[in-house]
N, C-alpha and C. Protein backbone atom coordinates (compact mmCIF):
# COMPACT_ATOMS: atom_id res chain seq x y z
N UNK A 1 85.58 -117.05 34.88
CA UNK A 1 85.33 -117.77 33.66
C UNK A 1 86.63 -118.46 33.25
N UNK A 2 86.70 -119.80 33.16
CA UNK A 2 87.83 -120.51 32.82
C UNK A 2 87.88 -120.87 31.87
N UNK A 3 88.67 -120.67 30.74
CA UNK A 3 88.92 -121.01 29.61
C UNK A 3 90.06 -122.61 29.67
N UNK A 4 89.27 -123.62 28.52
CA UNK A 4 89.37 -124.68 28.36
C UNK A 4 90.81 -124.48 27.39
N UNK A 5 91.97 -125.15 27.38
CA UNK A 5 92.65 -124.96 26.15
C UNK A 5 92.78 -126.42 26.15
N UNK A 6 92.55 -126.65 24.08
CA UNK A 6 92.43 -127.80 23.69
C UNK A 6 93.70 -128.07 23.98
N UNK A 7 93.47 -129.78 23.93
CA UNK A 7 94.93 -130.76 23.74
C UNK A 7 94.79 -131.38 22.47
N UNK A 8 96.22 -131.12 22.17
CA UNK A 8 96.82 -131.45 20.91
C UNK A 8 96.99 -132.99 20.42
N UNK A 9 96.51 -133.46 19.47
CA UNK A 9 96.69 -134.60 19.32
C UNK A 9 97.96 -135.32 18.88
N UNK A 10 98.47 -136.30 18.54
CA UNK A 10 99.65 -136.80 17.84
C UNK A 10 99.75 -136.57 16.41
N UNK A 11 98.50 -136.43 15.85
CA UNK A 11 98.07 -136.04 14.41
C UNK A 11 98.17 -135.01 14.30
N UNK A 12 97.54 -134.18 15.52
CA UNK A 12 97.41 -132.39 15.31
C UNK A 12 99.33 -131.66 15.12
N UNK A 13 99.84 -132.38 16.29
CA UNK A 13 101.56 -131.98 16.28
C UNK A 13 102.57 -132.71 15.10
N UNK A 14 101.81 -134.17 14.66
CA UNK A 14 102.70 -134.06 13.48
C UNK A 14 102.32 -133.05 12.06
N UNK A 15 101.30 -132.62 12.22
CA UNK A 15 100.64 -132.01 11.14
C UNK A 15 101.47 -130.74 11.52
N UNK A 16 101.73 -130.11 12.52
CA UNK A 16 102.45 -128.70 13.04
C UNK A 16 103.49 -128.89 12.40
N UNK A 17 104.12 -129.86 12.69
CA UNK A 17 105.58 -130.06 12.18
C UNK A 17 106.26 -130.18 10.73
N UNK A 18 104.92 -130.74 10.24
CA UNK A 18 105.29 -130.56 8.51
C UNK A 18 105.14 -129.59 8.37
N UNK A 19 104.35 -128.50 8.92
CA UNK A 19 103.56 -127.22 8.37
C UNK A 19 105.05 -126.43 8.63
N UNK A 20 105.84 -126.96 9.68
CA UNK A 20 106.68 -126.08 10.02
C UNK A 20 107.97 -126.04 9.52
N UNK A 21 107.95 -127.36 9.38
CA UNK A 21 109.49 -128.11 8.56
C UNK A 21 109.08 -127.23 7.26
N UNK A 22 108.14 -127.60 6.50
CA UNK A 22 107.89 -126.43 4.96
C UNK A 22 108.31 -125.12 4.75
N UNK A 23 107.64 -124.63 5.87
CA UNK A 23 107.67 -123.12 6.06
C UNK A 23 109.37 -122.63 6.09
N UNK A 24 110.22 -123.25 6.92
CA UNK A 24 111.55 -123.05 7.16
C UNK A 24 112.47 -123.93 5.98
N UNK A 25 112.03 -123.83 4.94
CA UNK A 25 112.81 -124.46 3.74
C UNK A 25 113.05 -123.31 3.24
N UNK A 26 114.84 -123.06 2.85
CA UNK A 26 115.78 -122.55 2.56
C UNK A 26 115.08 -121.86 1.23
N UNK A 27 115.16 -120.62 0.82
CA UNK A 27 114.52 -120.09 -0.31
C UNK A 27 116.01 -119.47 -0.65
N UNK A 28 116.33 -119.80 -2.40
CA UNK A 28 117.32 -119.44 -2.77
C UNK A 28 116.79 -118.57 -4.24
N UNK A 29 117.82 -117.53 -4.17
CA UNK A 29 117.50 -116.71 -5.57
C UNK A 29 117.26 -117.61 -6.91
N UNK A 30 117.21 -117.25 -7.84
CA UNK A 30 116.47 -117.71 -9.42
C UNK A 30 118.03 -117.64 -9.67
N UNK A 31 118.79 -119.08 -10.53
CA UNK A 31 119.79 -118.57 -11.03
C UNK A 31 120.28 -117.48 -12.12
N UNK A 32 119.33 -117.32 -13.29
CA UNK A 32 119.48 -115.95 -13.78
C UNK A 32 119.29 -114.92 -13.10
N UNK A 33 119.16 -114.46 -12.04
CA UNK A 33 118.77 -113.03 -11.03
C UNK A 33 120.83 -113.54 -10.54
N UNK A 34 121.01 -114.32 -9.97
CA UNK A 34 122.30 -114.39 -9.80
C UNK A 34 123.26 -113.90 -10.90
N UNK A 35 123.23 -115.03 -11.95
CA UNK A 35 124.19 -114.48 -13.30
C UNK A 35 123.98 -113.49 -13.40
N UNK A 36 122.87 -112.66 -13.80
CA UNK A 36 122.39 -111.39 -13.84
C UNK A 36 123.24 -110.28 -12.85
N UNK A 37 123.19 -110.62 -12.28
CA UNK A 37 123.59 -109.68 -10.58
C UNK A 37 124.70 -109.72 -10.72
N UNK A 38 125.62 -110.84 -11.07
CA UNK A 38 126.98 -110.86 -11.31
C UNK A 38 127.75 -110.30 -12.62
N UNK A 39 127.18 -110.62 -13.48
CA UNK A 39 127.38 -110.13 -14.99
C UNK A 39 127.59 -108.24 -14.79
N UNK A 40 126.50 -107.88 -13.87
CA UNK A 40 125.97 -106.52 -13.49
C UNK A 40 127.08 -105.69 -13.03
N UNK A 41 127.34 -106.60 -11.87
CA UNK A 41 128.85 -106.17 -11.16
C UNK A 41 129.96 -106.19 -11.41
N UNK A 42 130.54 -107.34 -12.27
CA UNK A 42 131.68 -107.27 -12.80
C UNK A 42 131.99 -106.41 -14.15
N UNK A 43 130.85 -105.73 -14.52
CA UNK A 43 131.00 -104.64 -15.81
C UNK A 43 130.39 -103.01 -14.97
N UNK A 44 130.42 -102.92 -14.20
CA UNK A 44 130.27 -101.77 -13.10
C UNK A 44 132.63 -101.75 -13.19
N UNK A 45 132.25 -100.16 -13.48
CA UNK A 45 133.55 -100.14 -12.98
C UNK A 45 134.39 -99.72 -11.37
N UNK A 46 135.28 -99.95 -11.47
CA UNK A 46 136.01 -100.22 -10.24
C UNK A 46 136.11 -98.47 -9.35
N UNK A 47 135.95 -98.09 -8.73
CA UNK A 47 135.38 -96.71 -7.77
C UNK A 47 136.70 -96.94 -6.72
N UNK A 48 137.72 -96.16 -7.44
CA UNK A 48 138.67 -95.88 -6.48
C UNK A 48 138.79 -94.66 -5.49
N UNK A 49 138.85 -95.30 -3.93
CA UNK A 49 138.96 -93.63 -3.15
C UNK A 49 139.89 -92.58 -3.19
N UNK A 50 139.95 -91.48 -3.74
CA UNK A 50 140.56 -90.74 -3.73
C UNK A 50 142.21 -90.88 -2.74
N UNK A 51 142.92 -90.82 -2.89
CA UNK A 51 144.11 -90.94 -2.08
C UNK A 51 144.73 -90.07 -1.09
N UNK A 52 144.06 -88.50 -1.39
CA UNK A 52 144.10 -87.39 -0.55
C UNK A 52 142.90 -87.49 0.79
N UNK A 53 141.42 -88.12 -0.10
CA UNK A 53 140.76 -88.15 0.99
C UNK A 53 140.58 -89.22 2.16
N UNK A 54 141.53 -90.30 1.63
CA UNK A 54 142.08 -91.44 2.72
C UNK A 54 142.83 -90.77 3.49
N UNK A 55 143.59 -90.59 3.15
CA UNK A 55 145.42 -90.25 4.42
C UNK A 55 144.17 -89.01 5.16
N UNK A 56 143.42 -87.90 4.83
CA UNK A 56 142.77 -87.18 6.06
C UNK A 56 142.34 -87.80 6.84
N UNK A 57 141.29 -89.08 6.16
CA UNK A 57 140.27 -89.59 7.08
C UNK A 57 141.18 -90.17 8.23
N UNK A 58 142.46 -91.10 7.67
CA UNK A 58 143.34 -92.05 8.44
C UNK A 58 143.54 -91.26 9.82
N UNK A 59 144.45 -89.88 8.98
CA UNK A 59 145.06 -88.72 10.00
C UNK A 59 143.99 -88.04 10.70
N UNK A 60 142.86 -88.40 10.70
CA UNK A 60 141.96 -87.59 11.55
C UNK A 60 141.26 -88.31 12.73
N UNK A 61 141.34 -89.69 12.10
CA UNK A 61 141.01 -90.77 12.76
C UNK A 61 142.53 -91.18 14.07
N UNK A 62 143.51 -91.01 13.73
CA UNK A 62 144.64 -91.34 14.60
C UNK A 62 145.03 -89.71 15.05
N UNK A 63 144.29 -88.62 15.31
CA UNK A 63 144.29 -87.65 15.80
C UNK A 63 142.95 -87.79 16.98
N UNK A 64 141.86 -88.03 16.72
CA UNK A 64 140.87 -88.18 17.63
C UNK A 64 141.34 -89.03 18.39
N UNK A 65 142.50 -90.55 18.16
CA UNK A 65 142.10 -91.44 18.88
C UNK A 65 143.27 -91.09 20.22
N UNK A 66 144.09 -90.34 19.70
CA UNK A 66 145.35 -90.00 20.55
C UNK A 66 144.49 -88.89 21.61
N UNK A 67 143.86 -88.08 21.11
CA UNK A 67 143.39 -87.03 21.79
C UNK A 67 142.60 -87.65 23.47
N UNK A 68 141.88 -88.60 22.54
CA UNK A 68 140.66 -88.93 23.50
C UNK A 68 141.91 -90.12 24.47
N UNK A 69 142.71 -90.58 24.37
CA UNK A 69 143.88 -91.74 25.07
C UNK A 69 144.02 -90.35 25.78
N UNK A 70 144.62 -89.28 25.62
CA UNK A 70 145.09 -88.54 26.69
C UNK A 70 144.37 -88.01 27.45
N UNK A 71 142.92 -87.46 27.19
CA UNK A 71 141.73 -87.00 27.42
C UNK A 71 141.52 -88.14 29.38
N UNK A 72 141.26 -89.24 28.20
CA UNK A 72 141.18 -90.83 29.39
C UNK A 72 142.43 -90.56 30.55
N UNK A 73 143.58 -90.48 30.19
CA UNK A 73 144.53 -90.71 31.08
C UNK A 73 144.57 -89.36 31.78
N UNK A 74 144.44 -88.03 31.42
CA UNK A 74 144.07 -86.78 32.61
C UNK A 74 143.05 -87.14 33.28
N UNK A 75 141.90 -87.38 33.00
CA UNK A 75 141.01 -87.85 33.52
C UNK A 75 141.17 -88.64 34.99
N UNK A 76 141.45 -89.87 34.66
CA UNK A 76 141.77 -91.12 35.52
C UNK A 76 143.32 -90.13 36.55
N UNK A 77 144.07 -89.50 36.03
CA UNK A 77 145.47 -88.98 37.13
C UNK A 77 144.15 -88.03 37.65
N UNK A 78 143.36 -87.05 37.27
CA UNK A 78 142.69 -85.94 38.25
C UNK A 78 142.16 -86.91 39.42
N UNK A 79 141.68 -87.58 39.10
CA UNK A 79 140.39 -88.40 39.94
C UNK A 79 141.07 -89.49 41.21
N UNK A 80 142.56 -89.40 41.21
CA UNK A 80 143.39 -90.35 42.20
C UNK A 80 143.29 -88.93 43.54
């Protein structure tokens, strides 16, 4: 059973194309939802990270990364 597929006319594809050009038009927020949103944020106060729990994260982070560099380089000397 062979199925027929229509052909498109010049009318039918410019008609696609508006339908499509429309569809892909830029949708931007409501400017009061903006002011709003901003007004919102700039009276939100400022959330500073703790200063003890930085320098761990830093030092824990440049402890894993040394570990795993030496980890790599025993690795790669066993395997020669």
């Amino acid at each position: 059973m062979a199925h027929a597929t229509p052909k498109l006319t010049p009318e039918d594809i410019a008609w696609l194309e508006r339908r499509l050009s429309a569809a892909v038009e830029p949708v931007a927020p409501r400017p009061e939802f903006i002011l709003r949103a901003k007004q919102e944020l700039m009276d939100s106060p400022v959330v500073r990270p703790l200063p003890a729990w930085v320098k761990r994260s830093v030092l824990a982070a440049a402890v894993l990364s040394t570990l795993s560099l030496v980890a790599m380089l025993f690795y790669l000397r066993r395997r020669r």
